[in-house]
PDB file of N, CA and C in Angstrom:
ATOM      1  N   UNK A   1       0.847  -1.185   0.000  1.00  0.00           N
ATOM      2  CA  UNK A   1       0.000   0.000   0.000  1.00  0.00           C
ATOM      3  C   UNK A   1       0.887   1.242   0.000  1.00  0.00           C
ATOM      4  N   UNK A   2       0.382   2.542  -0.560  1.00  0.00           N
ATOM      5  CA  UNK A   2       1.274   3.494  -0.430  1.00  0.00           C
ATOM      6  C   UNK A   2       0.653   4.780   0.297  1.00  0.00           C
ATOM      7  N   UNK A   3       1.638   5.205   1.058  1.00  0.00           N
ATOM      8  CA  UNK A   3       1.148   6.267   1.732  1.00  0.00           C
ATOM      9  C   UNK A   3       0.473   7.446   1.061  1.00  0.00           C
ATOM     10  N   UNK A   4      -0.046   8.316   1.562  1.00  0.00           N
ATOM     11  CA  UNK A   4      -0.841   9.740   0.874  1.00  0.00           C
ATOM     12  C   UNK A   4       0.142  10.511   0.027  1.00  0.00           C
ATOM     13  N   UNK A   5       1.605  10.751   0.853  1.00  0.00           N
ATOM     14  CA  UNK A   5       2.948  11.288   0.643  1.00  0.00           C
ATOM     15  C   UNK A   5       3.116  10.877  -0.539  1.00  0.00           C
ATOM     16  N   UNK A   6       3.455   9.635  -1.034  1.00  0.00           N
ATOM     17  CA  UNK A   6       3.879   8.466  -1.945  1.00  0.00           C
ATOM     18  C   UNK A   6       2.992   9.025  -2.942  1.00  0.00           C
ATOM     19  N   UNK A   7       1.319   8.685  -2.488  1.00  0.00           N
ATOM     20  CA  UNK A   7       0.617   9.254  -3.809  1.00  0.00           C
ATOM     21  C   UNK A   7       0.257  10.225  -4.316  1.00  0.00           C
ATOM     22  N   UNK A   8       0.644  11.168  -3.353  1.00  0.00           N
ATOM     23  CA  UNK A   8       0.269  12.711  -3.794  1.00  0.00           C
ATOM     24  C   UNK A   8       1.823  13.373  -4.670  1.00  0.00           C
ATOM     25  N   UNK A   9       3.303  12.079  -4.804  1.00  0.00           N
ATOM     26  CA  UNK A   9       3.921  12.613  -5.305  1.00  0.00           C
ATOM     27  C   UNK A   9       3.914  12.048  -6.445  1.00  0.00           C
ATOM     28  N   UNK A  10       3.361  10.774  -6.887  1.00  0.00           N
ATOM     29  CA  UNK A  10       3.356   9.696  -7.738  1.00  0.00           C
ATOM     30  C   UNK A  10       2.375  11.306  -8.990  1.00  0.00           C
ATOM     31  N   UNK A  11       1.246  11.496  -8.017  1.00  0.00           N
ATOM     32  CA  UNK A  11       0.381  12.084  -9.049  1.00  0.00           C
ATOM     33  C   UNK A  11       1.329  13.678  -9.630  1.00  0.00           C
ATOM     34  N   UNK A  12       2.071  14.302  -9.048  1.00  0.00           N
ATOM     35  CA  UNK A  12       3.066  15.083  -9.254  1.00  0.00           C
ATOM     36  C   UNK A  12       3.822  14.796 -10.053  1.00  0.00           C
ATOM     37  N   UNK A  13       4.212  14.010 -10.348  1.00  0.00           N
ATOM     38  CA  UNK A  13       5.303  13.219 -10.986  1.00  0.00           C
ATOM     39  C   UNK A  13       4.262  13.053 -12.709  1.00  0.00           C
ATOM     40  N   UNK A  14       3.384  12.387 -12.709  1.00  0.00           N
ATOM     41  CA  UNK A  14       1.678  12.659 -13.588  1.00  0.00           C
ATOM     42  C   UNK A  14       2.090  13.759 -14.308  1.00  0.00           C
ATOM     43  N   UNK A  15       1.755  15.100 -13.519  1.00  0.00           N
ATOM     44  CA  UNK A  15       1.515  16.218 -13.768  1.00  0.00           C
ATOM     45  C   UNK A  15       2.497  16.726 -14.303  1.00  0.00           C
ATOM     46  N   UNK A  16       3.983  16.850 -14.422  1.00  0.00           N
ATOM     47  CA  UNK A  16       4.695  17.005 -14.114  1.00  0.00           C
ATOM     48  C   UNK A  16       5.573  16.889 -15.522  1.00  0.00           C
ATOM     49  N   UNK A  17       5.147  15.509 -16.275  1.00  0.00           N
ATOM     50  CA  UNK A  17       5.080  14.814 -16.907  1.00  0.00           C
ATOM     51  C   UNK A  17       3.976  14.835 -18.183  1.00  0.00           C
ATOM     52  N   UNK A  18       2.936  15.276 -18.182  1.00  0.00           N
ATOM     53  CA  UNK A  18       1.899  15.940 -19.142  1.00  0.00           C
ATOM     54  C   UNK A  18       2.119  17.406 -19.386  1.00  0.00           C
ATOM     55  N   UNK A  19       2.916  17.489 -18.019  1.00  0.00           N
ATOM     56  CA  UNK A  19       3.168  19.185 -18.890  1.00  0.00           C
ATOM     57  C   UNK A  19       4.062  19.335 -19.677  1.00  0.00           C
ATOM     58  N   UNK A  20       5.186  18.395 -19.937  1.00  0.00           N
ATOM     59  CA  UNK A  20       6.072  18.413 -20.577  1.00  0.00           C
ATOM     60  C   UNK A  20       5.651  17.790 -21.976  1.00  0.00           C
ATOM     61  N   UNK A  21       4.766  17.324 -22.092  1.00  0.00           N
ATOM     62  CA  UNK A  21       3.982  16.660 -23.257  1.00  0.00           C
ATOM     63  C   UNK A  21       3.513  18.004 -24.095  1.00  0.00           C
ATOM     64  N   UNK A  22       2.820  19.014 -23.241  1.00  0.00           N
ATOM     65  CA  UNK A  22       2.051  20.068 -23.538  1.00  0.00           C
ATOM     66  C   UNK A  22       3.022  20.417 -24.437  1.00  0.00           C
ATOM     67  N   UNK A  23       3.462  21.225 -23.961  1.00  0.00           N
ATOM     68  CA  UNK A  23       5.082  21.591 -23.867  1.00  0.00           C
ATOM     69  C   UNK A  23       5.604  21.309 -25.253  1.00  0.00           C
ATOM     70  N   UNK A  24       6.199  19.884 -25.526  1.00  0.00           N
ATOM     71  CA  UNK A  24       6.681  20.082 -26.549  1.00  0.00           C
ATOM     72  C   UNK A  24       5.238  19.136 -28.375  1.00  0.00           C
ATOM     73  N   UNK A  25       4.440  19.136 -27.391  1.00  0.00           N
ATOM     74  CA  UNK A  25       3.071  19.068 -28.402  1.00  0.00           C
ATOM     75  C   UNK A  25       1.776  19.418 -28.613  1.00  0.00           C
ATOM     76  N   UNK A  26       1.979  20.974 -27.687  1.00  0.00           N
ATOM     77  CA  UNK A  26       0.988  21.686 -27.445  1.00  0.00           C
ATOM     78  C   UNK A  26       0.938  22.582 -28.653  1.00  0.00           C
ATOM     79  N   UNK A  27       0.209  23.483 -27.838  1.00  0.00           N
ATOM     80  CA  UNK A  27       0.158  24.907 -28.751  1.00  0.00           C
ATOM     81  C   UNK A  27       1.031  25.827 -29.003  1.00  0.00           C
ATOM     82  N   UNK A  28       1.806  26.179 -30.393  1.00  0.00           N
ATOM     83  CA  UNK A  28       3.296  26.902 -30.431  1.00  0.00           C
ATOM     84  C   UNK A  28       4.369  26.089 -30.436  1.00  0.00           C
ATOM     85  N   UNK A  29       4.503  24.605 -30.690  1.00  0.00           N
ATOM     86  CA  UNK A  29       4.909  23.478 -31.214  1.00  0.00           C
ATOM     87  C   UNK A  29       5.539  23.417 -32.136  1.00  0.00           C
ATOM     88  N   UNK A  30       6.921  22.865 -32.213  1.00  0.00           N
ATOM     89  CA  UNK A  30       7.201  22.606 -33.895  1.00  0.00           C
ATOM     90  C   UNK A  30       6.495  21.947 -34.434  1.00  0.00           C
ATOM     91  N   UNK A  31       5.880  20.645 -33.693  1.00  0.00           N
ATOM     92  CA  UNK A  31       4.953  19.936 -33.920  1.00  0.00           C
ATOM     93  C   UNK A  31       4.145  19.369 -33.367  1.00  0.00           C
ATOM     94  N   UNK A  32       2.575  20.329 -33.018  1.00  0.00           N
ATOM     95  CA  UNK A  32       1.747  20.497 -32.434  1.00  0.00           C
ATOM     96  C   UNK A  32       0.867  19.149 -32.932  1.00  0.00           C
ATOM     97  N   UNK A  33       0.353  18.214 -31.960  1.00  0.00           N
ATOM     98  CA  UNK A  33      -0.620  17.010 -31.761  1.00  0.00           C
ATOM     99  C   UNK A  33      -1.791  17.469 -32.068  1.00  0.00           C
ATOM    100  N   UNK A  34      -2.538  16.944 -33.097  1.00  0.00           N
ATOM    101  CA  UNK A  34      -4.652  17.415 -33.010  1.00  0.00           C
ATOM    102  C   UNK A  34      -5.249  17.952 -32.249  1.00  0.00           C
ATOM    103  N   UNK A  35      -5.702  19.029 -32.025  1.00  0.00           N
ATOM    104  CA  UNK A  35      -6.186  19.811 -31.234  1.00  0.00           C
ATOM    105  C   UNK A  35      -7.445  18.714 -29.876  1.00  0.00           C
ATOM    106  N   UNK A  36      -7.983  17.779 -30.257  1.00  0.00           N
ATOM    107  CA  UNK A  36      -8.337  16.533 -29.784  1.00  0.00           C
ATOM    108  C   UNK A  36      -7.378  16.190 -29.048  1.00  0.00           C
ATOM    109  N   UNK A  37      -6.188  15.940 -28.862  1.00  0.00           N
ATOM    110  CA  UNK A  37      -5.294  15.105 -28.415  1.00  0.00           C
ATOM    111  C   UNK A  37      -5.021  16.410 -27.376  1.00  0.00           C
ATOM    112  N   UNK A  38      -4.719  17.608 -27.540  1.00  0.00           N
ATOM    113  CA  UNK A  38      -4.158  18.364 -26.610  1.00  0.00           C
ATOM    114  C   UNK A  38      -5.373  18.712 -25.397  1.00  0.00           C
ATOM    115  N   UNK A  39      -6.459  18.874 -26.105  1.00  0.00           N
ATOM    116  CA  UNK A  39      -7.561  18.888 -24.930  1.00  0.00           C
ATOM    117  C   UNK A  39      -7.859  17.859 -24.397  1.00  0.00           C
ATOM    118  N   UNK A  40      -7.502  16.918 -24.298  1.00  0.00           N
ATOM    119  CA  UNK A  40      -7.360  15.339 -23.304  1.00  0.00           C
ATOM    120  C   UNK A  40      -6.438  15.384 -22.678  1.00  0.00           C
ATOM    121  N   UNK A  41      -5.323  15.952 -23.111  1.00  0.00           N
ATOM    122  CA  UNK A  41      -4.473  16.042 -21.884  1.00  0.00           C
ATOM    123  C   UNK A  41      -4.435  17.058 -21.289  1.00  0.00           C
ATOM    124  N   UNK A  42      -4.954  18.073 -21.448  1.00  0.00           N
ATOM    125  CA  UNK A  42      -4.912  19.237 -21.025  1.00  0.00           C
ATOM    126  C   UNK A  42      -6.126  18.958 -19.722  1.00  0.00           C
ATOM    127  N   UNK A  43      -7.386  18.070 -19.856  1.00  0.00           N
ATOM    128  CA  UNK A  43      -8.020  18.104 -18.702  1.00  0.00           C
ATOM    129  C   UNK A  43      -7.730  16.864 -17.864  1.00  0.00           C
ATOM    130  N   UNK A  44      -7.136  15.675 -18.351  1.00  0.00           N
ATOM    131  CA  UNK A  44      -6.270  14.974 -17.645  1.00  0.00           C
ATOM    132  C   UNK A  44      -5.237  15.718 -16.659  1.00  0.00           C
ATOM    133  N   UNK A  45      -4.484  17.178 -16.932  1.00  0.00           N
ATOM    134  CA  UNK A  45      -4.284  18.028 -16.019  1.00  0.00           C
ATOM    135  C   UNK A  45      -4.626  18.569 -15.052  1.00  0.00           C
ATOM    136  N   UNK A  46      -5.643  18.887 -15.671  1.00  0.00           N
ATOM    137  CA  UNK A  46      -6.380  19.506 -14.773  1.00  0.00           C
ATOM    138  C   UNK A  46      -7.187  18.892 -13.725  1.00  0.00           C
ATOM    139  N   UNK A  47      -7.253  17.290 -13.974  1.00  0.00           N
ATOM    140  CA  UNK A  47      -7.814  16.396 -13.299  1.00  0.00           C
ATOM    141  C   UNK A  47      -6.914  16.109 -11.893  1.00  0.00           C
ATOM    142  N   UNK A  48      -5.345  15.871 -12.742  1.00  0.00           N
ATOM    143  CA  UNK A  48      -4.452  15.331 -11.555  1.00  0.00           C
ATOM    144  C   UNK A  48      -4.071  16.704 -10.738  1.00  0.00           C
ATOM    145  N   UNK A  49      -4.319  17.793 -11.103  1.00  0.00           N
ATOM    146  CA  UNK A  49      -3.976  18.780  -9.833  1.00  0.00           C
ATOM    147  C   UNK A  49      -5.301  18.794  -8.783  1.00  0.00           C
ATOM    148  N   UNK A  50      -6.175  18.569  -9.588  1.00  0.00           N
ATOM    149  CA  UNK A  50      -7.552  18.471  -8.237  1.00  0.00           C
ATOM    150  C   UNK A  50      -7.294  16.999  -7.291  1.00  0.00           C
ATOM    151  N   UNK A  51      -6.808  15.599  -8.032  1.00  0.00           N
ATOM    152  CA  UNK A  51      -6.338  14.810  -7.042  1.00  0.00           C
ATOM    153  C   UNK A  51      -5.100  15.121  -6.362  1.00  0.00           C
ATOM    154  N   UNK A  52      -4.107  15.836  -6.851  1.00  0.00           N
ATOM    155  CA  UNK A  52      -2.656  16.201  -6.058  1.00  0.00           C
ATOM    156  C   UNK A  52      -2.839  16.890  -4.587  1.00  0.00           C
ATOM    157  N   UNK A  53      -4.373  17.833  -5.076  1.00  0.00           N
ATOM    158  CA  UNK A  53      -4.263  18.888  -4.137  1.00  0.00           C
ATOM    159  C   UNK A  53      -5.429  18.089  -3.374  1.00  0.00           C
ATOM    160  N   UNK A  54      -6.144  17.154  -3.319  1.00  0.00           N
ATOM    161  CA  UNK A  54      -7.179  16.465  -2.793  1.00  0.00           C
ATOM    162  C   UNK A  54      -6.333  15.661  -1.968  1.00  0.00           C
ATOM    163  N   UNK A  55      -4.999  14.945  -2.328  1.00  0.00           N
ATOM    164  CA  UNK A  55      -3.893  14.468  -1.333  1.00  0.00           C
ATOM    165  C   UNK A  55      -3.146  15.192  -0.602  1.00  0.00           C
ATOM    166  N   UNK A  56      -2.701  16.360  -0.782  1.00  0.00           N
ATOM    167  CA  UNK A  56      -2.491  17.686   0.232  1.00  0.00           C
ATOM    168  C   UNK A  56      -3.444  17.668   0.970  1.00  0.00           C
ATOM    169  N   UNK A  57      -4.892  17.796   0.936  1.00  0.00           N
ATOM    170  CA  UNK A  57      -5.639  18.398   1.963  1.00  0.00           C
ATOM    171  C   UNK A  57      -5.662  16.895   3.178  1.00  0.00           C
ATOM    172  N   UNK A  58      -5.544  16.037   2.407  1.00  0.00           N
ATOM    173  CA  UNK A  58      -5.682  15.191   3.586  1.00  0.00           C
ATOM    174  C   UNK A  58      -4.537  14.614   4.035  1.00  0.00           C
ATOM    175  N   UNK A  59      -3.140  14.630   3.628  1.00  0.00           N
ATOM    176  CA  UNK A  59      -2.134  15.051   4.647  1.00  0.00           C
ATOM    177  C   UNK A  59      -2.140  15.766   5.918  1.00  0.00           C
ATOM    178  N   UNK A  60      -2.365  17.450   5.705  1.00  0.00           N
ATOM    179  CA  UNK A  60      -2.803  17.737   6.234  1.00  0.00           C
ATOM    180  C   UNK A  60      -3.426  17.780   7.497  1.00  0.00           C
ATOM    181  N   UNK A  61      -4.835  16.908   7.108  1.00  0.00           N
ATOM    182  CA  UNK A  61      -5.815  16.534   8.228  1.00  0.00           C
ATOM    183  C   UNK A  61      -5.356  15.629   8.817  1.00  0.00           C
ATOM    184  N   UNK A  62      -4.901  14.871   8.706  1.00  0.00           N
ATOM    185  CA  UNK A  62      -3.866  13.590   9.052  1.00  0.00           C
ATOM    186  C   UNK A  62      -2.918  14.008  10.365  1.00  0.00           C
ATOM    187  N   UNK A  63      -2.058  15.459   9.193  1.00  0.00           N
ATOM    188  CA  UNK A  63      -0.931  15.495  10.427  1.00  0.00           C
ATOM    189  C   UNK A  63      -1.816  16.270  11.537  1.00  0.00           C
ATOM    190  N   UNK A  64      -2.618  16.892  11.203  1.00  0.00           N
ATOM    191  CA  UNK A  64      -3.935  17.849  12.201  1.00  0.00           C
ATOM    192  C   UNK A  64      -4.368  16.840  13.540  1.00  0.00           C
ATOM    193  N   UNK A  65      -5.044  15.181  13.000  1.00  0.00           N
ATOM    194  CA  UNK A  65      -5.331  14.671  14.159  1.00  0.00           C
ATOM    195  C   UNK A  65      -4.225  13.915  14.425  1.00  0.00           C
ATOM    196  N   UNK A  66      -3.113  14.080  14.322  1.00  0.00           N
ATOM    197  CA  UNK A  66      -2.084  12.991  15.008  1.00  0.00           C
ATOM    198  C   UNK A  66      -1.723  13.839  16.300  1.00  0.00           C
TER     199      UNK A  66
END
């Protein structure tokens, strides 16, 4: 099993990692991916910062009731 720590960096690591996708196959690209393809990852982004920061908050609460 992995701790909150573990997965809130695993999903960082995600993020981290799609942006660098953006990046070099986004928009302003030498060679920009189907506009389809960039808005899937673009809310796949936007997905893993709402779980990154959904594992922050309950760190957090964690270290709160210890």
């Amino acid at each position: 099993m992995f701790s909150l720590e573990e997965r809130r960096d695993e999903v960082q690591k995600i993020i981290d990692n799609t942006r660098g996708w953006l990046s070099s196959h986004g928009h302003g690209s030498k060679s920009p991916w189907p506009q389809h393809e960039i808005d899937i990852k673009q809310r796949r982004l936007d997905v893993m910062k709402v779980v990154r920061d959904d594992y922050a908050a309950a760190i957090d609460r964690k270290r709160g009731a210890a």
